[in-house]
Protein backbone atom coordinates (compact mmCIF):
# COMPACT_ATOMS: atom_id res chain seq x y z
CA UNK A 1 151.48 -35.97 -104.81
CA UNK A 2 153.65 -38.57 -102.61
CA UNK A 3 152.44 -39.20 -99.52
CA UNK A 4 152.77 -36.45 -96.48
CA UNK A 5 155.64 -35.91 -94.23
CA UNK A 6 155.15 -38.04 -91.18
CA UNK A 7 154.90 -35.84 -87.51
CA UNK A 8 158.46 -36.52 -86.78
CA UNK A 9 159.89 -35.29 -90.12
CA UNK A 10 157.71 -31.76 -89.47
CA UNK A 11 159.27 -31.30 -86.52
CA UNK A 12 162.80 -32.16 -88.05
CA UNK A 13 161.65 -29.62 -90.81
CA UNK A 14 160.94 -27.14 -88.37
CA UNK A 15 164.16 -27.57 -87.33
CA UNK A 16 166.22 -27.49 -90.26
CA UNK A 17 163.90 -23.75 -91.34
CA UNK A 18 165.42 -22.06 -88.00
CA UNK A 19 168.82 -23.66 -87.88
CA UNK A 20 169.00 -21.99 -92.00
CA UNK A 21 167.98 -18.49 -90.37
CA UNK A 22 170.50 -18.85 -87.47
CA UNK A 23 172.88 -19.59 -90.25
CA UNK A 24 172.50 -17.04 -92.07
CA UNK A 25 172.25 -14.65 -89.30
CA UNK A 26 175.76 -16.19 -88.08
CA UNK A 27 177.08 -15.57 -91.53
CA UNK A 28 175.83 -11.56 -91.85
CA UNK A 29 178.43 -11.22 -88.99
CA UNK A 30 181.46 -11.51 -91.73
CA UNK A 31 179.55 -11.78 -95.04
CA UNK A 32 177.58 -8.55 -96.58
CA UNK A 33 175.08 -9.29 -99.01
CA UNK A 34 175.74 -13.23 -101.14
CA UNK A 35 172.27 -14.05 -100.01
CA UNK A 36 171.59 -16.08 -103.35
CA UNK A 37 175.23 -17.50 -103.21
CA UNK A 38 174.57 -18.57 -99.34
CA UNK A 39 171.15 -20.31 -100.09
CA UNK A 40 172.83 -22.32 -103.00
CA UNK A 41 175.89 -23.64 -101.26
CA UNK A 42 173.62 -24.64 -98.55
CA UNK A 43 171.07 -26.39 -100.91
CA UNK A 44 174.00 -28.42 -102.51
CA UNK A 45 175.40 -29.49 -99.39
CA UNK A 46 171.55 -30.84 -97.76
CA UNK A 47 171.06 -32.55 -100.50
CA UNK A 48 173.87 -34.51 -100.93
CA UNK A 49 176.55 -32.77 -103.24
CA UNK A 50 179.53 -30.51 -104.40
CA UNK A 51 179.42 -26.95 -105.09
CA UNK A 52 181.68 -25.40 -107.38
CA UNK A 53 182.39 -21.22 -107.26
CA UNK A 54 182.60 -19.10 -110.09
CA UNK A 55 183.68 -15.51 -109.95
CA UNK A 56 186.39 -12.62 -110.16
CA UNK A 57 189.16 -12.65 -107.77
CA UNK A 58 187.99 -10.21 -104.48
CA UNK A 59 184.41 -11.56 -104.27
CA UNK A 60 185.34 -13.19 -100.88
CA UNK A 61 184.61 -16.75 -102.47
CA UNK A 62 187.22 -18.38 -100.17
CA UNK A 63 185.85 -16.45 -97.05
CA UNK A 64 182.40 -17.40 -97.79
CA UNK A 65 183.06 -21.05 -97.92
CA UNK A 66 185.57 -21.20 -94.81
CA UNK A 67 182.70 -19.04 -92.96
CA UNK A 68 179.81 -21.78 -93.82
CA UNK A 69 182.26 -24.11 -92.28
CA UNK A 70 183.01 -22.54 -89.10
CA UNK A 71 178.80 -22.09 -88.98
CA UNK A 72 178.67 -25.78 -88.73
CA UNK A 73 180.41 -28.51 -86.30
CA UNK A 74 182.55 -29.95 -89.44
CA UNK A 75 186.09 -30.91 -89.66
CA UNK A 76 187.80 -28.05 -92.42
CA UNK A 77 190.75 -28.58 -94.46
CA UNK A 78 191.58 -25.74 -97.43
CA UNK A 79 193.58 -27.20 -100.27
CA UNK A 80 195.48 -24.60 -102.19
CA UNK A 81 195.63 -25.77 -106.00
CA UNK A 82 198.17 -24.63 -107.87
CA UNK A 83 200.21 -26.01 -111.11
CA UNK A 84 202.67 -28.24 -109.13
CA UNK A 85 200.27 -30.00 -107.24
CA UNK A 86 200.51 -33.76 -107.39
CA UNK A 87 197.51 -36.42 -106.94
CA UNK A 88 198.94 -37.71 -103.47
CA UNK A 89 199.33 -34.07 -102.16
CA UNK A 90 195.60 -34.03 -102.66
CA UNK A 91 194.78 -37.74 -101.28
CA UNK A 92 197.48 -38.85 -99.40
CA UNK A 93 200.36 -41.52 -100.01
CA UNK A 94 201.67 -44.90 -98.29
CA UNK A 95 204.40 -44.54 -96.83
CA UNK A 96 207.38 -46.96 -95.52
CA UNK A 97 207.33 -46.88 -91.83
CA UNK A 98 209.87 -48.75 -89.39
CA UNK A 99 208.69 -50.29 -86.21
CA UNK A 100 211.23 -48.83 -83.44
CA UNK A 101 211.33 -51.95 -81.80
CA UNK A 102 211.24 -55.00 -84.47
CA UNK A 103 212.94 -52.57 -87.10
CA UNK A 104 210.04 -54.35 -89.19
CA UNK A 105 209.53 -52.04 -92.17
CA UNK A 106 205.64 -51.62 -93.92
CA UNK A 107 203.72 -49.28 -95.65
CA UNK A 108 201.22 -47.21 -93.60
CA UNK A 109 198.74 -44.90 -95.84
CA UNK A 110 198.83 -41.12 -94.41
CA UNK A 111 195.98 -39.55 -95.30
CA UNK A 112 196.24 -36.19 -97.54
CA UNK A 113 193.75 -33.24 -96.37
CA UNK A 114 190.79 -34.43 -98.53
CA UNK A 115 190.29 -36.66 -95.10
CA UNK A 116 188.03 -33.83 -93.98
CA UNK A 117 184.25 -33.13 -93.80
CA UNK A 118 184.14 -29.97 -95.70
CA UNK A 119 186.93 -29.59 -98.46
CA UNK A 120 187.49 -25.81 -99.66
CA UNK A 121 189.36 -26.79 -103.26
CA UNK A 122 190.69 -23.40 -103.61
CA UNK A 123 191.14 -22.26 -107.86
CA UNK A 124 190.55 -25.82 -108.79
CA UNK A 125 191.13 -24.73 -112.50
CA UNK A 126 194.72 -23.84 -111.60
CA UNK A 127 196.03 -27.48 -111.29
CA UNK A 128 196.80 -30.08 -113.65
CA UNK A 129 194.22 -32.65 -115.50
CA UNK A 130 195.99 -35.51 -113.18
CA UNK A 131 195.71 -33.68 -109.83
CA UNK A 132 191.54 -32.44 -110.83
CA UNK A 133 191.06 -36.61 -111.89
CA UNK A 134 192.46 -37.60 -108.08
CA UNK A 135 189.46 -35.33 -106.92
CA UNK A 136 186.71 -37.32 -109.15
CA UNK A 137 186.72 -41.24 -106.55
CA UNK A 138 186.51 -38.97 -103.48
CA UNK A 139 183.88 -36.60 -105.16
CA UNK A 140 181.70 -39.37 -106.45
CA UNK A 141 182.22 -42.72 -104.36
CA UNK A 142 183.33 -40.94 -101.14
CA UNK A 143 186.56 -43.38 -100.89
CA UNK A 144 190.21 -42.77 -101.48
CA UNK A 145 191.90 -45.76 -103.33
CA UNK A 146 195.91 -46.19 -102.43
CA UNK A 147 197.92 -49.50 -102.78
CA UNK A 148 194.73 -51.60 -103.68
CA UNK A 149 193.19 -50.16 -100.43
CA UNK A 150 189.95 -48.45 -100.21
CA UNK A 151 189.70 -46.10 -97.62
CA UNK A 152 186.73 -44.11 -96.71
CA UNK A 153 185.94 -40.66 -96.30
CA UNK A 154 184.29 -39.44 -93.47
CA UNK A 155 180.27 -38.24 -93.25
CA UNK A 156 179.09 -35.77 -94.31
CA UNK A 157 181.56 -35.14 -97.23
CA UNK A 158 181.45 -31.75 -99.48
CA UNK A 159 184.08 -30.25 -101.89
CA UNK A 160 183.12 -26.55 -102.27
CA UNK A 161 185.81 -25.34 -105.08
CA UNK A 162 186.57 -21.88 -106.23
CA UNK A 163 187.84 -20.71 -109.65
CA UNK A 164 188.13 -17.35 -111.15
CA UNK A 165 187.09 -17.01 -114.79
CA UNK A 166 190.09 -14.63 -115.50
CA UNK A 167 194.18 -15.30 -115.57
CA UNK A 168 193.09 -18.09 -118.37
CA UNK A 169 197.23 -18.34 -118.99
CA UNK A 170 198.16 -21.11 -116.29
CA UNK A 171 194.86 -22.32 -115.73
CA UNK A 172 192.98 -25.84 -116.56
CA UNK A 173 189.92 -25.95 -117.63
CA UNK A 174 187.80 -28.89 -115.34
CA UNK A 175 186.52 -31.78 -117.97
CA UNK A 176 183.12 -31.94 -118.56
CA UNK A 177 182.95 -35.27 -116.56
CA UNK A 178 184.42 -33.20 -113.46
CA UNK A 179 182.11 -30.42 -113.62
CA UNK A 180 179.44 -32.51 -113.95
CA UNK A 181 180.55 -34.14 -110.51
CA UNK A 182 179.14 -30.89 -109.52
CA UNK A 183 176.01 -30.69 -108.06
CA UNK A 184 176.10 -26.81 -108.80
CA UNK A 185 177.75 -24.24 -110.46
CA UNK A 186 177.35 -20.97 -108.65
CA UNK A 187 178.10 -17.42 -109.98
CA UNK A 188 179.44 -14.97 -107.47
CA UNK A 189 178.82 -11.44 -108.57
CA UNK A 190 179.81 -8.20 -107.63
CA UNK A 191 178.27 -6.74 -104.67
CA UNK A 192 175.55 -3.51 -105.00
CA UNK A 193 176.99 -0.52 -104.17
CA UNK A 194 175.33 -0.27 -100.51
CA UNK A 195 176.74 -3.79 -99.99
CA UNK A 196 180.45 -2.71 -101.16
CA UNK A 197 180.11 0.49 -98.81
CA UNK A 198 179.17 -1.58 -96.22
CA UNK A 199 182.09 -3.91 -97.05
CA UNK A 200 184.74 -1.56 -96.50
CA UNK A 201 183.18 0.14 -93.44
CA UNK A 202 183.55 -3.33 -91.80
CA UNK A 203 186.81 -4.77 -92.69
CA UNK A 204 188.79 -1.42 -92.65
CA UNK A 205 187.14 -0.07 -88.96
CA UNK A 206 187.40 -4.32 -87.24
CA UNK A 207 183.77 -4.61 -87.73
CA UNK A 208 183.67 -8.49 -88.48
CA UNK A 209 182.29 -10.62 -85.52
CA UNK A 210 182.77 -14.42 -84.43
CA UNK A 211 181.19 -16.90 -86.29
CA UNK A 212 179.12 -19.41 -83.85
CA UNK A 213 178.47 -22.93 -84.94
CA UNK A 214 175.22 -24.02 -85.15
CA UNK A 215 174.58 -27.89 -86.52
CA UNK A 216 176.43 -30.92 -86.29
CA UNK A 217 177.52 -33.39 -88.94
CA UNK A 218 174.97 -36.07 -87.39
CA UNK A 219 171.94 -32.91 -87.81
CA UNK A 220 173.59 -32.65 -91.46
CA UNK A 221 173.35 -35.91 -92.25
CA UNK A 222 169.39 -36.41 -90.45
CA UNK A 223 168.48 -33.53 -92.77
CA UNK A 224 170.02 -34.91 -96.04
CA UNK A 225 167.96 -38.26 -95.46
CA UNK A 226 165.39 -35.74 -95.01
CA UNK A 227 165.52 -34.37 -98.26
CA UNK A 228 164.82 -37.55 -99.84
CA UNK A 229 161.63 -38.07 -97.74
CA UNK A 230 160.48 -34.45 -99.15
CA UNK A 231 157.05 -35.29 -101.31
CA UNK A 232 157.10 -33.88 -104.98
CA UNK A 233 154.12 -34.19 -107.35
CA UNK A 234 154.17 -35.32 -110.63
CA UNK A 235 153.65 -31.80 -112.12
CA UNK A 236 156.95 -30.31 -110.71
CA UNK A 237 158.94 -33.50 -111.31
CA UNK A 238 157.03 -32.95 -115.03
CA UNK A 239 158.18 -29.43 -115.32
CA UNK A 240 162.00 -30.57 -114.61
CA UNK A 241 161.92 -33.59 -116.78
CA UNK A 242 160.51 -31.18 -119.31
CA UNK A 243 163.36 -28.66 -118.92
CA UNK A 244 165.96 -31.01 -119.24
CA UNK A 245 164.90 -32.96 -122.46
CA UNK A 246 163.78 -29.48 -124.32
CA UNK A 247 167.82 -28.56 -123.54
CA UNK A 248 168.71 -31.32 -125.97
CA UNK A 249 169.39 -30.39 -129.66
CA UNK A 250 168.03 -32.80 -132.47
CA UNK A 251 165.48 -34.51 -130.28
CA UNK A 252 161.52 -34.37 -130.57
CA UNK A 253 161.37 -32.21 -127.58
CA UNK A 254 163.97 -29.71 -128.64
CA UNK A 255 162.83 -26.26 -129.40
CA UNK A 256 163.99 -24.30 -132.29
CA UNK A 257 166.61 -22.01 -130.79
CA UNK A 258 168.28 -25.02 -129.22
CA UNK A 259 168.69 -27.18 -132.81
CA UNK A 260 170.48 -23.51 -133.43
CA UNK A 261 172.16 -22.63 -130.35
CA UNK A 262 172.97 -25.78 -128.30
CA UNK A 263 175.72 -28.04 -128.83
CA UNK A 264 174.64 -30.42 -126.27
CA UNK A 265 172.49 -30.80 -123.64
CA UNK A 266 172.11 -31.98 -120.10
CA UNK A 267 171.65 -35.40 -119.66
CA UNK A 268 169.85 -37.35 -116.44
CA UNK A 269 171.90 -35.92 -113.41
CA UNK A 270 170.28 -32.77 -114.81
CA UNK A 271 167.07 -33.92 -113.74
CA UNK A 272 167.99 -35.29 -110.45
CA UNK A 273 169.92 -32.72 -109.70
CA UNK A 274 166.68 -30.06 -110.27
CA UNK A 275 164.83 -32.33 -108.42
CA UNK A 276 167.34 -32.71 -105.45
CA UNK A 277 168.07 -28.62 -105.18
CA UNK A 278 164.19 -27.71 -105.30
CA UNK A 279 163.74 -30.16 -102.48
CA UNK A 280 166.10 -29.11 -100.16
CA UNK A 281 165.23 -25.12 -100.89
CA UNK A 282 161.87 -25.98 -100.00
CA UNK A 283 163.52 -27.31 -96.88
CA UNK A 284 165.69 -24.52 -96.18
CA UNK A 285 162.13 -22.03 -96.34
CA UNK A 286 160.41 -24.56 -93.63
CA UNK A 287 158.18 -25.88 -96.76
CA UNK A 288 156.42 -29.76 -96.77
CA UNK A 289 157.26 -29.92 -100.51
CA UNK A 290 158.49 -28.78 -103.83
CA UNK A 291 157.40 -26.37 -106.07
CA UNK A 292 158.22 -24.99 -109.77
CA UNK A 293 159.10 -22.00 -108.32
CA UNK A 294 162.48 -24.46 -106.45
CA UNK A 295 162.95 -25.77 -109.73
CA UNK A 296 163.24 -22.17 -111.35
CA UNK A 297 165.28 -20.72 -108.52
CA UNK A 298 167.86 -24.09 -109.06
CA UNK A 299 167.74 -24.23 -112.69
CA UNK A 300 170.68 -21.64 -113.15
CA UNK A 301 173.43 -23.42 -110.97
CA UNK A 302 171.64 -27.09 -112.00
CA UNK A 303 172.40 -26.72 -115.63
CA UNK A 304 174.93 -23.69 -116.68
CA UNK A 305 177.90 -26.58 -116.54
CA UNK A 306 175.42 -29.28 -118.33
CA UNK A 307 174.70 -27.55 -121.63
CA UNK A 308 177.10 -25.86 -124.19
CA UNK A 309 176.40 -23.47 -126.68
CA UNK A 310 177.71 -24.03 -129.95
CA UNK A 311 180.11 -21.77 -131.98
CA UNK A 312 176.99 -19.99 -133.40
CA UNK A 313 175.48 -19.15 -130.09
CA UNK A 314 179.01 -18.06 -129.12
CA UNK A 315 179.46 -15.86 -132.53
CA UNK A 316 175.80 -14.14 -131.42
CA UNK A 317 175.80 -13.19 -127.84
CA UNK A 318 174.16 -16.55 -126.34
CA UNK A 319 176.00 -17.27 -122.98
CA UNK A 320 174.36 -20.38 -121.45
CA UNK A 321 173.21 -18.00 -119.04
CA UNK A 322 170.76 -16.85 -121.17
CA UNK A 323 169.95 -19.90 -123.19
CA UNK A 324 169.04 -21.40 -120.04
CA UNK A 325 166.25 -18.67 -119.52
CA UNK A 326 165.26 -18.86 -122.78
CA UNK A 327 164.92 -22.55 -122.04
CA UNK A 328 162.91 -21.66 -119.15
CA UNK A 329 160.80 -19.31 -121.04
CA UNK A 330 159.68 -21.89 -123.54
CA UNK A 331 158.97 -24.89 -121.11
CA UNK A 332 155.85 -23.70 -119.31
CA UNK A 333 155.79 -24.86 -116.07
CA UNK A 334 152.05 -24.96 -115.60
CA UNK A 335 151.28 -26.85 -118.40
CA UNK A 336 150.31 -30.88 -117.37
CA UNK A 337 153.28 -33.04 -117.86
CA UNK A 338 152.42 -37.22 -117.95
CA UNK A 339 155.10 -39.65 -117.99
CA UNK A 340 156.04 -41.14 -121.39
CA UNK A 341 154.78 -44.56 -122.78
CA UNK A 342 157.28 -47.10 -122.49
């Protein structure tokens, strides 16, 4: 185990535990039920990352993103994607610009709504390879590039996107180097049937309330560094380093079904990124570190977009939903994991 959170970054913890219930109470106001979906947009945003939003049109996807954002003290822009969207409607464009009183003319860059904290990328798969790519700089480096200029995004920066995995006529499928931009891949599912009661009780009889905000872009930022400073032994980092190499096909580590099943599998984000989600979720609980149990709650969102099954897998069933917990239930993750020999 890394050394122990210091006094100050308990009480910051502390912090962070309540503000996450006050959150979440905020959001019960307008949202009924996504508890899962809630927790993992949350855990990608502390620790550092994109989120991208997976499910059938009516889930309240859009709502639930805009509704994080008014919970927090963030600037908000929603950018519609659709077929004829073009890069600089995304980004922004110079433009010519005429002083009123030299009539000197020069280019001044306008900045497109991606000049925002919190970026809702609504049906991202509905746009055009070239207008997705103008997403990948801003998503990765934080910076817009326009006439050899780099301009900077502000802090804290997150692109929560939506798609629906119907209507595939007219959609785009994101690359695999855009998804994996991603920090996760969430699945929004139907509501139970007490939440879809409950659902239409509020929104037909005016029962949704206002949304308070309750932490700043500073407090964001404080608890991402946090994050980082969140101690992890070697047996959970282990146990996610273990995950990620058994998910690759033809390798040493590679269990049978995935030499059969697997096309490909995730590569280093995929460890970071298990890593990064299990310590912020212990964050979010008010806990001083990570556990297997983070890792396992993560692993879902951390790796559906960074495996693929093959045709085989595809021809029998396997979704990567389930050859992930297969995955799971082949790496144990009690067993004693030591780092490799060089």
């Amino acid at each position: 185990m890394t050394d122990r959170l210091h006094d100050n970054d308990l009480d910051a913890l502390r912090r962070c535990h309540e503000a996450y219930g006050r959150i979440r109470s905020e959001l019960s106001k307008v949202i009924v039920g996504q508890e899962q979906a809630v927790e993992q947009v949350l855990t990608a945003m502390f620790a550092g990352g994109h989120a991208l939003l997976e499910g059938v049109p009516g889930l309240a996807k859009t709502l639930l993103i805009s509704s994080i954002a008014r919970s927090l003290h963030l600037s908000f822009k929603r950018i519609q994607f659709t077929p004829d969207l073009m890069p600089s409607d995304v980004t922004g464009a110079e433009v010519i610009q005429e002083d009123p009183e030299t009539h000197e003319r020069a280019y001044k860059f306008l900045p497109g709504p991606l000049f925002a904290n919190m970026i809702l990328a609504d049906e991202i798969n509905r746009t055009p390879p070239k207008t997705q790519a103008a997403m990948l700089e801003a998503m990765q480096d934080r910076q817009v590039s326009a006439g050899g200029v780099m301009h900077t995004l502000p802090r804290p920066f997150f692109v929560l996107a939506t798609q629906n995995p119907l209507e595939q006529e007219g959609t785009y499928p994101l690359p695999e180097a855009q998804l994996d931009r991603f920090l996760l891949y969430i699945r929004v599912d139907y509501p139970s049937g007490a939440e879809e009661w409950e659902i239409a009780r509020r929104v037909t009889g005016g029962g949704l309330g206002e949304i308070e905000a309750i932490m700043s872009g500073e407090e964001i930022i404080e608890m991402q560094k946090l994050v980082a400073r969140i101690p992890v032994s070697d047996q959970v980092l282990g146990y996610a380093w273990a995950l990620v190499r058994a998910s690759r096909p033809n390798t040493r580590e590679a269990p049978e079904f995935v030499n059969k099943w697997l096309q490909w599998g995730a590569g280093p984000r995929g460890v970071l990124t298990l890593i990064s989600c299990a310590k912020a979720r212990a964050m979010l609980h008010g806990r001083e570190h990570a556990s297997a149990a983070d890792v396992q709650a993560v692993a879902k969102p951390a790796l559906r977009h960074r495996i693929a099954g093959n045709y085989a897998a595809q021809a029998n069933g396997f979704d990567n939903e389930q050859l992930i917990e297969m995955l799971m239930q082949e790496v144990p993750a009690d067993c004693v994991y030591e780092k490799p020999a060089a």
